[in-house]
PDB file of N, CA and C in Angstrom:
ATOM      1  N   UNK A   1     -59.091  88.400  36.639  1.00  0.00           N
ATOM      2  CA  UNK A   1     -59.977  89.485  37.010  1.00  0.00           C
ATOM      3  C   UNK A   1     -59.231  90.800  36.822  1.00  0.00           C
ATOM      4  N   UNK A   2     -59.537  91.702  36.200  1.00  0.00           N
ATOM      5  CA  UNK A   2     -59.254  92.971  36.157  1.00  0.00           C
ATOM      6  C   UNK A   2     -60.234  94.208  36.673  1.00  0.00           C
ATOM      7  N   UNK A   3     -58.979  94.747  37.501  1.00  0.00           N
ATOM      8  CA  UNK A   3     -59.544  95.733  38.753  1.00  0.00           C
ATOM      9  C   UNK A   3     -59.885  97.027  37.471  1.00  0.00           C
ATOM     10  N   UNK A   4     -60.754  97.842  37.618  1.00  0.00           N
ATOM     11  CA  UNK A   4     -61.267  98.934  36.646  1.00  0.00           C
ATOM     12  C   UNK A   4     -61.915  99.988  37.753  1.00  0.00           C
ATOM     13  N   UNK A   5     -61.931 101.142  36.920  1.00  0.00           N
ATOM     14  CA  UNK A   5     -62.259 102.719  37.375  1.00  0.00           C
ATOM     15  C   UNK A   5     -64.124 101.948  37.711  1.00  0.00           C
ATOM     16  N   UNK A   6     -64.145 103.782  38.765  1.00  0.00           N
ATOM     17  CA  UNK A   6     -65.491 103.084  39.147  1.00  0.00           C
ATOM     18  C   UNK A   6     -66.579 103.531  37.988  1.00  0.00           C
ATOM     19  N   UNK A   7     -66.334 104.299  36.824  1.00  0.00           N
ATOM     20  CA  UNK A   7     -66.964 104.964  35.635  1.00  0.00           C
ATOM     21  C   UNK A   7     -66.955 103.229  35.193  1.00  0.00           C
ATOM     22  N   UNK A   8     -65.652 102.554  34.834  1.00  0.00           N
ATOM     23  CA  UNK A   8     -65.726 101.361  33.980  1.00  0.00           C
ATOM     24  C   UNK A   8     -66.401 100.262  34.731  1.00  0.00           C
ATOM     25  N   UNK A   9     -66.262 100.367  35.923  1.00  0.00           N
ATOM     26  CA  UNK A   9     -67.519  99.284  36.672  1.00  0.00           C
ATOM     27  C   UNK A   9     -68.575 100.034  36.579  1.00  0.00           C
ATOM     28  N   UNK A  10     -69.298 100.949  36.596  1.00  0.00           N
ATOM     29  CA  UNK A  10     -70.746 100.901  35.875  1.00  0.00           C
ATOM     30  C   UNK A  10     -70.853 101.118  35.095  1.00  0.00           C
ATOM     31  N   UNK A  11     -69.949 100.955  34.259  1.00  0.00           N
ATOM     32  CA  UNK A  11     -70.364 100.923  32.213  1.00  0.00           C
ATOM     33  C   UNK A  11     -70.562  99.053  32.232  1.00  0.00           C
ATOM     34  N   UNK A  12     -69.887  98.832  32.844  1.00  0.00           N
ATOM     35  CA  UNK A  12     -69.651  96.922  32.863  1.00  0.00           C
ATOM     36  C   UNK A  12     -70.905  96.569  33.381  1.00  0.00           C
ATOM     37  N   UNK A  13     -71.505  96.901  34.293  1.00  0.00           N
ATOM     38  CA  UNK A  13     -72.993  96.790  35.275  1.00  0.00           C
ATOM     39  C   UNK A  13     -73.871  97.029  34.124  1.00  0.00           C
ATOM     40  N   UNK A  14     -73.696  98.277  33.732  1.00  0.00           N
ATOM     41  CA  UNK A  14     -75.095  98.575  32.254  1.00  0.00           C
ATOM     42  C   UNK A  14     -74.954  97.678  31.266  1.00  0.00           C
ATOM     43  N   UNK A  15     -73.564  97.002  30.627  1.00  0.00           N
ATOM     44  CA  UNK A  15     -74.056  96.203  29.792  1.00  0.00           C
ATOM     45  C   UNK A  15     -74.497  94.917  30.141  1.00  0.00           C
ATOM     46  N   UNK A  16     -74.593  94.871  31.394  1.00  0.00           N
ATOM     47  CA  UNK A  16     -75.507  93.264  32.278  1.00  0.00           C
ATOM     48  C   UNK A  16     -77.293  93.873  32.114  1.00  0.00           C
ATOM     49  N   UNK A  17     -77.629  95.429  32.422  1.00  0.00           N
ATOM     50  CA  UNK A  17     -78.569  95.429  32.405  1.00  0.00           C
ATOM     51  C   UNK A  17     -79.662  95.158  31.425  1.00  0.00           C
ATOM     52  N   UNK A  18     -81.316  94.932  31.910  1.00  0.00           N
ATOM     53  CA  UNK A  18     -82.736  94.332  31.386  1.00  0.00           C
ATOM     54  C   UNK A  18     -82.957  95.590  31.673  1.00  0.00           C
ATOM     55  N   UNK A  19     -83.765  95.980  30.617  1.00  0.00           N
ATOM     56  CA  UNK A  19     -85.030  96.726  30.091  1.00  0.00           C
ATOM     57  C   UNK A  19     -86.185  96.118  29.680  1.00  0.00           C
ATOM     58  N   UNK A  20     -87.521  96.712  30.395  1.00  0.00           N
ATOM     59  CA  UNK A  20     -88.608  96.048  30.169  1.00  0.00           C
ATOM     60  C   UNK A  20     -89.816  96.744  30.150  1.00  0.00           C
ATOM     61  N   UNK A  21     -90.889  96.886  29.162  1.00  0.00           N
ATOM     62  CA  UNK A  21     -91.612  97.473  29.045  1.00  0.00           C
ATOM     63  C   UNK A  21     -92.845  96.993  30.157  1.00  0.00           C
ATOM     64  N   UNK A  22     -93.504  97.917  31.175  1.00  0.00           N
ATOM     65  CA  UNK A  22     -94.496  97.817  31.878  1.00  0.00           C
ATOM     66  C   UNK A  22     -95.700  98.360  31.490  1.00  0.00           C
ATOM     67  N   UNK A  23     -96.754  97.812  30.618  1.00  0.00           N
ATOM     68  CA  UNK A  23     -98.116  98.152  30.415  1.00  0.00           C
ATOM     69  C   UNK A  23     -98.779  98.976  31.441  1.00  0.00           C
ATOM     70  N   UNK A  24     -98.912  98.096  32.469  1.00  0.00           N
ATOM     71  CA  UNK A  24    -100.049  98.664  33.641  1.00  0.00           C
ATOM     72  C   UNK A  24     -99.450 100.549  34.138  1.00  0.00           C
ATOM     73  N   UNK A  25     -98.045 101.030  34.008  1.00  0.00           N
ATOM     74  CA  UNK A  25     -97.627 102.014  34.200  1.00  0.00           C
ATOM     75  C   UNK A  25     -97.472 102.756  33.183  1.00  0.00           C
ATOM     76  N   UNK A  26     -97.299 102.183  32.476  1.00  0.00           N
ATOM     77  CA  UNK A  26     -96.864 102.985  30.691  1.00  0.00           C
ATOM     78  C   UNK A  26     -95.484 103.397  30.955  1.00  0.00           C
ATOM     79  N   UNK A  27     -94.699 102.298  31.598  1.00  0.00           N
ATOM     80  CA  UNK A  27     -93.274 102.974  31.549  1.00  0.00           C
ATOM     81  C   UNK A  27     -91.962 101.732  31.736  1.00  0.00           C
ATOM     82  N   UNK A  28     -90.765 102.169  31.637  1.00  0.00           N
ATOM     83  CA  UNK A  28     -89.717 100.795  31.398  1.00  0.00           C
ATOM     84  C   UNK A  28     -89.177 100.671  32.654  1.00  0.00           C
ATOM     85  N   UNK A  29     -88.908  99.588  32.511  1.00  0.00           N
ATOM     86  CA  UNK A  29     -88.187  98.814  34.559  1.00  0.00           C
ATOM     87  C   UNK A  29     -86.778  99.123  33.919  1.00  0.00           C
ATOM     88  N   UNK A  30     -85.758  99.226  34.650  1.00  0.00           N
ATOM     89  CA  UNK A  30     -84.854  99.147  34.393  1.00  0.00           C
ATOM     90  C   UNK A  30     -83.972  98.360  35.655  1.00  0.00           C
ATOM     91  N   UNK A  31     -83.333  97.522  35.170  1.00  0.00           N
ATOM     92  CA  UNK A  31     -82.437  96.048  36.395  1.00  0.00           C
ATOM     93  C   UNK A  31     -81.482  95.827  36.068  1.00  0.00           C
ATOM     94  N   UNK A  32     -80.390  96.467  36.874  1.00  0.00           N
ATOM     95  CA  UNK A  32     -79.310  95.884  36.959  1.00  0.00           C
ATOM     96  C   UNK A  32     -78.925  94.183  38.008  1.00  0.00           C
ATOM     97  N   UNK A  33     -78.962  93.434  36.985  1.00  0.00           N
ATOM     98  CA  UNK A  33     -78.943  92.122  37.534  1.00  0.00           C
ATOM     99  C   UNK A  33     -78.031  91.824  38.811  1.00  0.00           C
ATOM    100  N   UNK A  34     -76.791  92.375  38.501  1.00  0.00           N
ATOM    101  CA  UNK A  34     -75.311  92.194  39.046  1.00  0.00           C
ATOM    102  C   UNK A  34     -75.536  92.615  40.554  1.00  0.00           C
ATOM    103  N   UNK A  35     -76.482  93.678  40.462  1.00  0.00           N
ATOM    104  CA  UNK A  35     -76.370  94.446  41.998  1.00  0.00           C
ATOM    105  C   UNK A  35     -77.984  94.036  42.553  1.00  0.00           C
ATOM    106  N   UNK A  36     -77.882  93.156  43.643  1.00  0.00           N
ATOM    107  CA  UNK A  36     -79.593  92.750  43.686  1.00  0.00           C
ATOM    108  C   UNK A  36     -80.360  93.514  44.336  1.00  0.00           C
ATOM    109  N   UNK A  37     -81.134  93.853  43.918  1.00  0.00           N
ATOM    110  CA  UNK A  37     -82.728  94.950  44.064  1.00  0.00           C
ATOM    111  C   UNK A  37     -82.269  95.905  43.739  1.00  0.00           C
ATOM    112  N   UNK A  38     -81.314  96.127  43.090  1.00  0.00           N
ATOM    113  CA  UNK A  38     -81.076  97.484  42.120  1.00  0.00           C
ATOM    114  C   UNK A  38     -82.082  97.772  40.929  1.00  0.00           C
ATOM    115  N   UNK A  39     -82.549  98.738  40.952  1.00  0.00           N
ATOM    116  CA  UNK A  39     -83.891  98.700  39.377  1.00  0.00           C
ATOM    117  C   UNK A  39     -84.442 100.273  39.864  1.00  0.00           C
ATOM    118  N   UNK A  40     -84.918 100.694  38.638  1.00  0.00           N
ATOM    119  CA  UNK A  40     -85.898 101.764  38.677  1.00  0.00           C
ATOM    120  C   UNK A  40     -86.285 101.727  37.608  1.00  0.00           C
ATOM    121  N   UNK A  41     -87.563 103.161  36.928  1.00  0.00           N
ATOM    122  CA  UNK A  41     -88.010 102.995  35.928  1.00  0.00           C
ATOM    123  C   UNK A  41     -88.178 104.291  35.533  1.00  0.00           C
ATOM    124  N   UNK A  42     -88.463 104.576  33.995  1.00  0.00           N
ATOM    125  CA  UNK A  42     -88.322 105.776  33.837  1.00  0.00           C
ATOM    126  C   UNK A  42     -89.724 105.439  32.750  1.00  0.00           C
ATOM    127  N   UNK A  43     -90.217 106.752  31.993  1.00  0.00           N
ATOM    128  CA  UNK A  43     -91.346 107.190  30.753  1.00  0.00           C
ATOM    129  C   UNK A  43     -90.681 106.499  29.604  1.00  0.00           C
ATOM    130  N   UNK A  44     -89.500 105.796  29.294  1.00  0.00           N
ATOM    131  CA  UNK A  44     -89.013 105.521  28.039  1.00  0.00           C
ATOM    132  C   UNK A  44     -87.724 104.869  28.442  1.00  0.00           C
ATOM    133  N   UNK A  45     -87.080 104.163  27.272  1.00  0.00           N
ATOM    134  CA  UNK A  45     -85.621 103.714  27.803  1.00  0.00           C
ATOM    135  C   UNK A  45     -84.428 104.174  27.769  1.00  0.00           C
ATOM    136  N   UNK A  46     -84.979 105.532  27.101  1.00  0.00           N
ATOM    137  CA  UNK A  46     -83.314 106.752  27.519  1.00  0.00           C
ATOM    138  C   UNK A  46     -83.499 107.080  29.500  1.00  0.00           C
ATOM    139  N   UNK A  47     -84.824 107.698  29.128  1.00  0.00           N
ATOM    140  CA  UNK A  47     -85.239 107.811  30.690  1.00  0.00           C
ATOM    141  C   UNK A  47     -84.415 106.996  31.959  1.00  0.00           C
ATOM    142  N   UNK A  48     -85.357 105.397  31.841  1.00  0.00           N
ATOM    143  CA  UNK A  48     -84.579 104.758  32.676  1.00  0.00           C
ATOM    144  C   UNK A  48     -83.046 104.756  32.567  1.00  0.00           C
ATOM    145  N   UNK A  49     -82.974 104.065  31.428  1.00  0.00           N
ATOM    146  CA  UNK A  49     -80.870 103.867  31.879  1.00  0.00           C
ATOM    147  C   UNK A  49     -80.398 105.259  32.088  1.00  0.00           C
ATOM    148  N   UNK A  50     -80.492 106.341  32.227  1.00  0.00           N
ATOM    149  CA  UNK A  50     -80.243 107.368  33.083  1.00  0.00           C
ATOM    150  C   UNK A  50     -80.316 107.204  34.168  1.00  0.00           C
ATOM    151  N   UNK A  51     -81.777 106.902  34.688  1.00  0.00           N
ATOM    152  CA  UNK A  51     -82.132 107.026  36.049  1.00  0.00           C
ATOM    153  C   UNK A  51     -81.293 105.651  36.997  1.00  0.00           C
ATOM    154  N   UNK A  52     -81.056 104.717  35.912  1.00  0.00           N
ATOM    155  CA  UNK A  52     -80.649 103.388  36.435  1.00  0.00           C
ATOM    156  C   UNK A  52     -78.969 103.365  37.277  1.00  0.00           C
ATOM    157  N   UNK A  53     -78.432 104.194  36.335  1.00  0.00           N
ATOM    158  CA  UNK A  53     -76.569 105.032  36.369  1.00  0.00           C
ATOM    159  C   UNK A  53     -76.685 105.682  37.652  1.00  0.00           C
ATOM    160  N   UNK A  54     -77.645 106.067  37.826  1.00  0.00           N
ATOM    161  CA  UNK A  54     -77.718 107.363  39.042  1.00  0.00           C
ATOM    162  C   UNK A  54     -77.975 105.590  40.303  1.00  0.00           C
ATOM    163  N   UNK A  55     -79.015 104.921  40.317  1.00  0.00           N
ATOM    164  CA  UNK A  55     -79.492 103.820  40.852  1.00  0.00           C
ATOM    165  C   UNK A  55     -77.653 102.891  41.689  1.00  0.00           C
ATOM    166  N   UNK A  56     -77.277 102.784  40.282  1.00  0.00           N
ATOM    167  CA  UNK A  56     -75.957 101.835  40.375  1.00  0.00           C
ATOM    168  C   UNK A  56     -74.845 102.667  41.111  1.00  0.00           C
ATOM    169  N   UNK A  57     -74.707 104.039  40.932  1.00  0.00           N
ATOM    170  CA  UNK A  57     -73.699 104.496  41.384  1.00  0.00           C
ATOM    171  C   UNK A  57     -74.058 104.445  42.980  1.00  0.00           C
ATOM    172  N   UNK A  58     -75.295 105.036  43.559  1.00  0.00           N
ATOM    173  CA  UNK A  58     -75.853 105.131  44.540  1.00  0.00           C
ATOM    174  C   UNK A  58     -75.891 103.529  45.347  1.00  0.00           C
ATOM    175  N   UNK A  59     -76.247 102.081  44.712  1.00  0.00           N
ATOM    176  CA  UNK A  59     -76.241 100.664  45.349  1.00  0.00           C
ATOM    177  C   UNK A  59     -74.666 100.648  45.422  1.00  0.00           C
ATOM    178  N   UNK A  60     -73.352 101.091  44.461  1.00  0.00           N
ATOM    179  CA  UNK A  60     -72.155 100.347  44.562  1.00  0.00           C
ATOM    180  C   UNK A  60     -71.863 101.928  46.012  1.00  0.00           C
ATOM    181  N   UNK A  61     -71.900 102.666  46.547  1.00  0.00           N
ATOM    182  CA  UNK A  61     -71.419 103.662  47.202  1.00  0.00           C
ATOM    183  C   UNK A  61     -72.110 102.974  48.402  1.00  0.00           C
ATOM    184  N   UNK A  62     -73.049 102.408  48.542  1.00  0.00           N
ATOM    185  CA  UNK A  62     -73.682 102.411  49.809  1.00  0.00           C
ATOM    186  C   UNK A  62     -72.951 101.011  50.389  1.00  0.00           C
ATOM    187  N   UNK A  63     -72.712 100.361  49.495  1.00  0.00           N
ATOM    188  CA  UNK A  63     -72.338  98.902  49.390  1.00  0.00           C
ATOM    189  C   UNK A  63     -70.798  98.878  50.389  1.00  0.00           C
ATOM    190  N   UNK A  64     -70.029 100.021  49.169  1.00  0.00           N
ATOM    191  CA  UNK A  64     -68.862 100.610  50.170  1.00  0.00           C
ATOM    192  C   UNK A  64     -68.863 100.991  51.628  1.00  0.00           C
ATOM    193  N   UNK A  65     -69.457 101.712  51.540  1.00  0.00           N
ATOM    194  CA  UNK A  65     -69.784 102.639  53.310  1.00  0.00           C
ATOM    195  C   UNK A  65     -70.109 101.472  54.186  1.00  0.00           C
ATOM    196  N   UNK A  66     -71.123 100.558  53.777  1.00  0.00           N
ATOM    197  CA  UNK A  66     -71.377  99.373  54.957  1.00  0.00           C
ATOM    198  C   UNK A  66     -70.261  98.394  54.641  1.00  0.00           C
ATOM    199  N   UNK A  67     -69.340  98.084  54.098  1.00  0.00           N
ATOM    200  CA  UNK A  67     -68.290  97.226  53.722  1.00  0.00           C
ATOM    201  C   UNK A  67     -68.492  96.069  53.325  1.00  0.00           C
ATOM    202  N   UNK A  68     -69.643  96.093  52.026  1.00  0.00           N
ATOM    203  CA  UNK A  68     -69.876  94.644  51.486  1.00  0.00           C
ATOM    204  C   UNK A  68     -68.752  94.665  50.192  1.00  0.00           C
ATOM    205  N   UNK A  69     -68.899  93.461  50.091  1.00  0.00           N
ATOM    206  CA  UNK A  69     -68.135  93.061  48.945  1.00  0.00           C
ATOM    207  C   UNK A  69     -68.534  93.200  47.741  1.00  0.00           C
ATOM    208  N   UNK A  70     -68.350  93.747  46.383  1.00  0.00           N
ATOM    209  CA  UNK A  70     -69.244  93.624  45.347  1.00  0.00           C
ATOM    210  C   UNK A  70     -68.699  92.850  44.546  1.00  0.00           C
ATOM    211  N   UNK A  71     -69.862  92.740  43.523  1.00  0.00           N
ATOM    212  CA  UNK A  71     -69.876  91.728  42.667  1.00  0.00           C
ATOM    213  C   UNK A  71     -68.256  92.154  41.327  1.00  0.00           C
ATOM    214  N   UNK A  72     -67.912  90.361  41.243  1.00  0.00           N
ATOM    215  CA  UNK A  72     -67.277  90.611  39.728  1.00  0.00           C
ATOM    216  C   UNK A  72     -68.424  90.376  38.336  1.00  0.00           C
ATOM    217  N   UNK A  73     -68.183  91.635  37.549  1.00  0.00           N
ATOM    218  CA  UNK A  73     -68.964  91.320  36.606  1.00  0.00           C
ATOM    219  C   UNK A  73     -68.272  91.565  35.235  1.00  0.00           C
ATOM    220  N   UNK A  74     -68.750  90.774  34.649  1.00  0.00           N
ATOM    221  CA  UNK A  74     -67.946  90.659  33.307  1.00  0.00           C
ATOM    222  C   UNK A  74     -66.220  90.604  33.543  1.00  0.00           C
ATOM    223  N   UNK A  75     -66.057  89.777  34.564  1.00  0.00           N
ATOM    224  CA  UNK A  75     -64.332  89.988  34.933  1.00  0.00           C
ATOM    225  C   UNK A  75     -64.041  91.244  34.837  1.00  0.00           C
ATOM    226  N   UNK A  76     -64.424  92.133  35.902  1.00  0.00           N
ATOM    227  CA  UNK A  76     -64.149  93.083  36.129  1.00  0.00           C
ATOM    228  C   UNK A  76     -64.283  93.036  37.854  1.00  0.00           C
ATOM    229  N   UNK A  77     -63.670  93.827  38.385  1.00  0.00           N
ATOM    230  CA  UNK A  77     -63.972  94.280  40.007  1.00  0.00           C
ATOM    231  C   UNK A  77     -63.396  95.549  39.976  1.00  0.00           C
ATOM    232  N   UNK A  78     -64.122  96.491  41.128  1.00  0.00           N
ATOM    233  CA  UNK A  78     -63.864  97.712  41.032  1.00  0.00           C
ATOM    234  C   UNK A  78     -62.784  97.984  41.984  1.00  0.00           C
ATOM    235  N   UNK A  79     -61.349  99.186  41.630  1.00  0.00           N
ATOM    236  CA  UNK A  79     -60.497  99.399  42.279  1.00  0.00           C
ATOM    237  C   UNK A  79     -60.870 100.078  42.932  1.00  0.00           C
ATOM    238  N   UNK A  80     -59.739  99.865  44.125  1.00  0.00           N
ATOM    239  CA  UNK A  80     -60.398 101.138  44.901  1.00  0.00           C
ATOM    240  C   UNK A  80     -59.014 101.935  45.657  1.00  0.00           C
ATOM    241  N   UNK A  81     -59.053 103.175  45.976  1.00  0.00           N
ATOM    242  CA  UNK A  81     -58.085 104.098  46.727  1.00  0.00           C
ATOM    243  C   UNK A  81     -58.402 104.407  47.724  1.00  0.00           C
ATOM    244  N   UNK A  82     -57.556 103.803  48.481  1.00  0.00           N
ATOM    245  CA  UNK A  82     -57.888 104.308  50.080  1.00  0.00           C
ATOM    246  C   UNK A  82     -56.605 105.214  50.851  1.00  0.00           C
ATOM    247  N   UNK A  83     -57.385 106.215  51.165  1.00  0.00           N
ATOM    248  CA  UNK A  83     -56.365 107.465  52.023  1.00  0.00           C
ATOM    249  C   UNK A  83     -55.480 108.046  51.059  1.00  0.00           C
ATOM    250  N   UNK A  84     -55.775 108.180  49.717  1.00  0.00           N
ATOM    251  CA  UNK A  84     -54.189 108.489  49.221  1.00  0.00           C
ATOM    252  C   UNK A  84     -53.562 107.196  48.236  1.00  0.00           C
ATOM    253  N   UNK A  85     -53.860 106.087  48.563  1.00  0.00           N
ATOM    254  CA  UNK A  85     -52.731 105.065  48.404  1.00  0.00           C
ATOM    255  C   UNK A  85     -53.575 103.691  47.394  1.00  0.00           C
ATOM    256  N   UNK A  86     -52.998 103.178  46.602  1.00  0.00           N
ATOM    257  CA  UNK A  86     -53.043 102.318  46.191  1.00  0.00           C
ATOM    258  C   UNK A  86     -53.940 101.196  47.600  1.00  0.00           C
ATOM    259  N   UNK A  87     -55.101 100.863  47.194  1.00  0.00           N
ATOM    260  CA  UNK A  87     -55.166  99.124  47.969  1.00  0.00           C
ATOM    261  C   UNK A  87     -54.643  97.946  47.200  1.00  0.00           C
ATOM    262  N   UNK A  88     -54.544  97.122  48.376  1.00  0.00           N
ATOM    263  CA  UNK A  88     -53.761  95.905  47.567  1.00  0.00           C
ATOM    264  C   UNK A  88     -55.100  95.200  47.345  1.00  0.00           C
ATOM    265  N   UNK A  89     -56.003  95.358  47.954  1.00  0.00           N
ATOM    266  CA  UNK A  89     -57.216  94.638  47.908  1.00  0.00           C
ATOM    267  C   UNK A  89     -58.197  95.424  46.950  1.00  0.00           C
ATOM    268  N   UNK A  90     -58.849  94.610  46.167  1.00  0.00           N
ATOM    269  CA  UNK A  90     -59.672  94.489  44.981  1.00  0.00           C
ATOM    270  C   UNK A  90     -61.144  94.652  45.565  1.00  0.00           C
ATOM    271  N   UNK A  91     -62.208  94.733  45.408  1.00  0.00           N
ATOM    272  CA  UNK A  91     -63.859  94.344  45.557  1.00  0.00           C
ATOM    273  C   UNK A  91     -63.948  93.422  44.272  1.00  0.00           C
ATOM    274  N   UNK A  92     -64.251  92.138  44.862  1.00  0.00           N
ATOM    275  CA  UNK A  92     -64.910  91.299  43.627  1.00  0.00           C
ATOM    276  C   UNK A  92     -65.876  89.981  43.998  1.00  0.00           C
TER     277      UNK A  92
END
């Protein structure tokens, strides 16, 4: 497992993500699989995976603050700095 920046854990999250066209709205879902009930949707699919980045950064920050564990994806886990200092401990 390799610990990565939190930019490279959600570049790693987007290439897990589904795009999907919704008829009844005229617009695309966008799901990040890795992080569950993570999704939004945008008018097009530049739209969403924009809106989705903003989605992921916002599920992995909140995830932090309540002290869950997150996911390894694509053998990746996100490092993290606490106070200043190197952790010895990983999220994965």
């Amino acid at each position: 497992m390799k610990a990565v920046s939190f930019r490279e854990y959600v570049q790693e999250i987007l290439k897990t993500a589904e795009y999907k066209p919704c008829e009844d709205y005229n617009c695309v879902i966008a799901i990040a699989r890795a992080l569950p009930g993570c999704m939004t949707q945008g008018r097009n699919a530049e739209e969403a995976r924009e809106l989705l980045i903003d989605a992921i950064e916002t599920w992995i920050l909140g995830a932090i603050k309540d002290g869950e564990d997150l996911p390894e994806v694509n053998g990746c886990c996100l490092a993290l700095t606490i106070q200043g200092e190197k952790s010895e401990a990983t999220y994965a």
